[in-house]
C-alpha atoms as a PDB file:
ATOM      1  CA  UNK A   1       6.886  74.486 -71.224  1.00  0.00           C
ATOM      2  CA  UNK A   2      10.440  74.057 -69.023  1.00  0.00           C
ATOM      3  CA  UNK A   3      10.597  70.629 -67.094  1.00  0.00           C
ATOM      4  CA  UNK A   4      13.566  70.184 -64.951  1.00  0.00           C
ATOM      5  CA  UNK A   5      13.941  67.129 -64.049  1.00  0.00           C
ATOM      6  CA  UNK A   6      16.882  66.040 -61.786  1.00  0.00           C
ATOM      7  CA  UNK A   7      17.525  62.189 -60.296  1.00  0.00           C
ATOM      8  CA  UNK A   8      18.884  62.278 -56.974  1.00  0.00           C
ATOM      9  CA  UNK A   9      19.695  58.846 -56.320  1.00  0.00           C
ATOM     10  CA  UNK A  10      18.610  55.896 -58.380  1.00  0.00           C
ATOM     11  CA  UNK A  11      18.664  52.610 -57.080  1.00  0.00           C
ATOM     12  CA  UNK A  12      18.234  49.548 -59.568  1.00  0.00           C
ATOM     13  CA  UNK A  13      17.662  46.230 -58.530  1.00  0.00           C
ATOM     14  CA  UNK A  14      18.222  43.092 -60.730  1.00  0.00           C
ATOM     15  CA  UNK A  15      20.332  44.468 -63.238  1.00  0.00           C
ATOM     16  CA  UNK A  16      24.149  44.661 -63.558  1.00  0.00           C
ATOM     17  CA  UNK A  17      25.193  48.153 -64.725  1.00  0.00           C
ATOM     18  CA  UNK A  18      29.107  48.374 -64.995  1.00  0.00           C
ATOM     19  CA  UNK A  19      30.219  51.456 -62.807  1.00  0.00           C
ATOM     20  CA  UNK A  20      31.955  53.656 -65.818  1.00  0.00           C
ATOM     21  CA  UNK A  21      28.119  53.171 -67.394  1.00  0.00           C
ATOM     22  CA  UNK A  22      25.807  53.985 -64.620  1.00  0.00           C
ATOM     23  CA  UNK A  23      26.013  58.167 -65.074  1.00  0.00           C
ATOM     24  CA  UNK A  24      24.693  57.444 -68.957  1.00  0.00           C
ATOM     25  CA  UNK A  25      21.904  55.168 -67.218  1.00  0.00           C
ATOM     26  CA  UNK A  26      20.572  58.057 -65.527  1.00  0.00           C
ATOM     27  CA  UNK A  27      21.503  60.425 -68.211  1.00  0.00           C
ATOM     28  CA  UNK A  28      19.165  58.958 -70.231  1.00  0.00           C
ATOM     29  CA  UNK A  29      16.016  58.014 -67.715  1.00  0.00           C
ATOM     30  CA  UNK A  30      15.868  61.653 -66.723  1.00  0.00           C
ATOM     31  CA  UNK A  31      16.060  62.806 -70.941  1.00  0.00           C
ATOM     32  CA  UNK A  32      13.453  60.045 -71.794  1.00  0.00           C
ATOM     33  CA  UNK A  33      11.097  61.151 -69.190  1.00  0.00           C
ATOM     34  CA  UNK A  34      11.234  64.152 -69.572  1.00  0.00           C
ATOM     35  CA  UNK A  35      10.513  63.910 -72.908  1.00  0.00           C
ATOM     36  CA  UNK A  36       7.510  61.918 -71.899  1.00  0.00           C
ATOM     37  CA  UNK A  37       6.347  64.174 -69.656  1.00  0.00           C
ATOM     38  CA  UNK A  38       6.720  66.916 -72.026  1.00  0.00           C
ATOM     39  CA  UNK A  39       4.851  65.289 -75.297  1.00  0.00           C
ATOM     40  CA  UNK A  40       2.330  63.253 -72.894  1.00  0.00           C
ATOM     41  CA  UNK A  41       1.798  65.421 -69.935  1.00  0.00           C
ATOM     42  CA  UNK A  42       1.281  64.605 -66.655  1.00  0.00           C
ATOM     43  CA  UNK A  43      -2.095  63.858 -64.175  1.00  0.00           C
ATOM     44  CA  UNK A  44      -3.412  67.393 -63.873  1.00  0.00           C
ATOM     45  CA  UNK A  45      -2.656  67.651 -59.895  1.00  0.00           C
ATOM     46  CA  UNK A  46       0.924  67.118 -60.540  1.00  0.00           C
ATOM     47  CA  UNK A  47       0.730  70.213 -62.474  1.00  0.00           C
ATOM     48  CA  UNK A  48       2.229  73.048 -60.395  1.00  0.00           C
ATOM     49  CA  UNK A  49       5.641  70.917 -59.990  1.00  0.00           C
ATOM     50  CA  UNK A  50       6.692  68.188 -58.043  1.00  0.00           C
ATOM     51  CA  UNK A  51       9.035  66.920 -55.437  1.00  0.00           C
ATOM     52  CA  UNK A  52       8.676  62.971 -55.261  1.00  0.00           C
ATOM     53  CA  UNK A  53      11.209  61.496 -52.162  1.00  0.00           C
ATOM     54  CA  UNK A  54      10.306  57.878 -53.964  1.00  0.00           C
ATOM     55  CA  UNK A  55       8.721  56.395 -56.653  1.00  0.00           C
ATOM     56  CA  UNK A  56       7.502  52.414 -56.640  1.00  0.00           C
ATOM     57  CA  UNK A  57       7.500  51.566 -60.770  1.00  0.00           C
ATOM     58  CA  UNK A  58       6.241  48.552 -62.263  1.00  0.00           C
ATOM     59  CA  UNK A  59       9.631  46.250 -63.684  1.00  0.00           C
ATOM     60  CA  UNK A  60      10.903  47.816 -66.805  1.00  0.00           C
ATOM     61  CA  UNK A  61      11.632  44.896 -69.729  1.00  0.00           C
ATOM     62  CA  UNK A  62      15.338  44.836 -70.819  1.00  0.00           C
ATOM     63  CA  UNK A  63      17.213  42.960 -73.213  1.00  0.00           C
ATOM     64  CA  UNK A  64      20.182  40.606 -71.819  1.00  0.00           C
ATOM     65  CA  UNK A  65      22.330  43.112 -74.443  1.00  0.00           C
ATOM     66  CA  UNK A  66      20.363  46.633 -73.665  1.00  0.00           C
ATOM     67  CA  UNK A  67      22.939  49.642 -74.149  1.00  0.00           C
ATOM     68  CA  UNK A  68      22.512  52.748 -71.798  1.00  0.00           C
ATOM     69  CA  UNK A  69      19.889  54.345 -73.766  1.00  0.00           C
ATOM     70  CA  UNK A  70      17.745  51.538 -73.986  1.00  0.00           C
ATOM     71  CA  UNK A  71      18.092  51.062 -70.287  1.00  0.00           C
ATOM     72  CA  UNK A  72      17.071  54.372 -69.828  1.00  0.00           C
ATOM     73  CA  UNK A  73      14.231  54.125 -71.974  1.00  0.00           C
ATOM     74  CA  UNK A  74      12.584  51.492 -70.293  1.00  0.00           C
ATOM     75  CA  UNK A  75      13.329  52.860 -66.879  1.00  0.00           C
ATOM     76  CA  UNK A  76      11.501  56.015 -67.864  1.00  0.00           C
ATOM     77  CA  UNK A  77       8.913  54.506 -69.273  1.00  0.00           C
ATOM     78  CA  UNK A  78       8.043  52.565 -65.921  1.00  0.00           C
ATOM     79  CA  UNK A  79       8.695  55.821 -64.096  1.00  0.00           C
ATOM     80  CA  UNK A  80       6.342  57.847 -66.314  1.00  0.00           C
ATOM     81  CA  UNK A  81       3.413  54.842 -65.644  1.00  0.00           C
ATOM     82  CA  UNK A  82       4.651  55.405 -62.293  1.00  0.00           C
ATOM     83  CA  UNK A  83       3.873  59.113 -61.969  1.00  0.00           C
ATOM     84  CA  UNK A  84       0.521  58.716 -63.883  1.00  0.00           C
ATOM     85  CA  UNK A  85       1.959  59.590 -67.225  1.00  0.00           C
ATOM     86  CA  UNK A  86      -0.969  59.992 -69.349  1.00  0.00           C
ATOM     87  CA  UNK A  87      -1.111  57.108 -71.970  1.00  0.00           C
END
């Protein structure tokens, strides 16, 4: 299976990302998920490939010290719940 998964634009809201660190925010939400998406699949009509303009998530949990990757993580795994990522 090939997912290609590309992040246009990601707006974050409550969270203080320092500038230099933002590209390895989104690095890793669009390697996380598409990990997710690969090992957990997606709901079945999303199945012949998707173009989503916007995506309402529940809040992701972070730690006051989260590093890029963990960030990431947690963003993806909202997004995934998000885009009916199977459980």
């Amino acid at each position: 299976m090939t997912i290609d998964l590309h992040i246009e634009r990601l707006v974050l809201e409550g969270i203080d990302v320092p500038f230099a660190q933002r590209p390895h925010v989104a690095a890793a939400i669009e390697a996380e998920l598409a990990l997710m998406i690969r090992n957990g699949g997606l709901d079945p009509r999303m199945s012949g490939g998707i173009a989503v303009p916007a995506l309402s998530a529940p809040p992701a949990t972070l730690a006051p010290d989260a590093n890029p990757a963990q960030i990431g993580g947690a963003i993806a795994t909202s997004l995934y719940g998000g885009l009916g990522g199977k459980s």
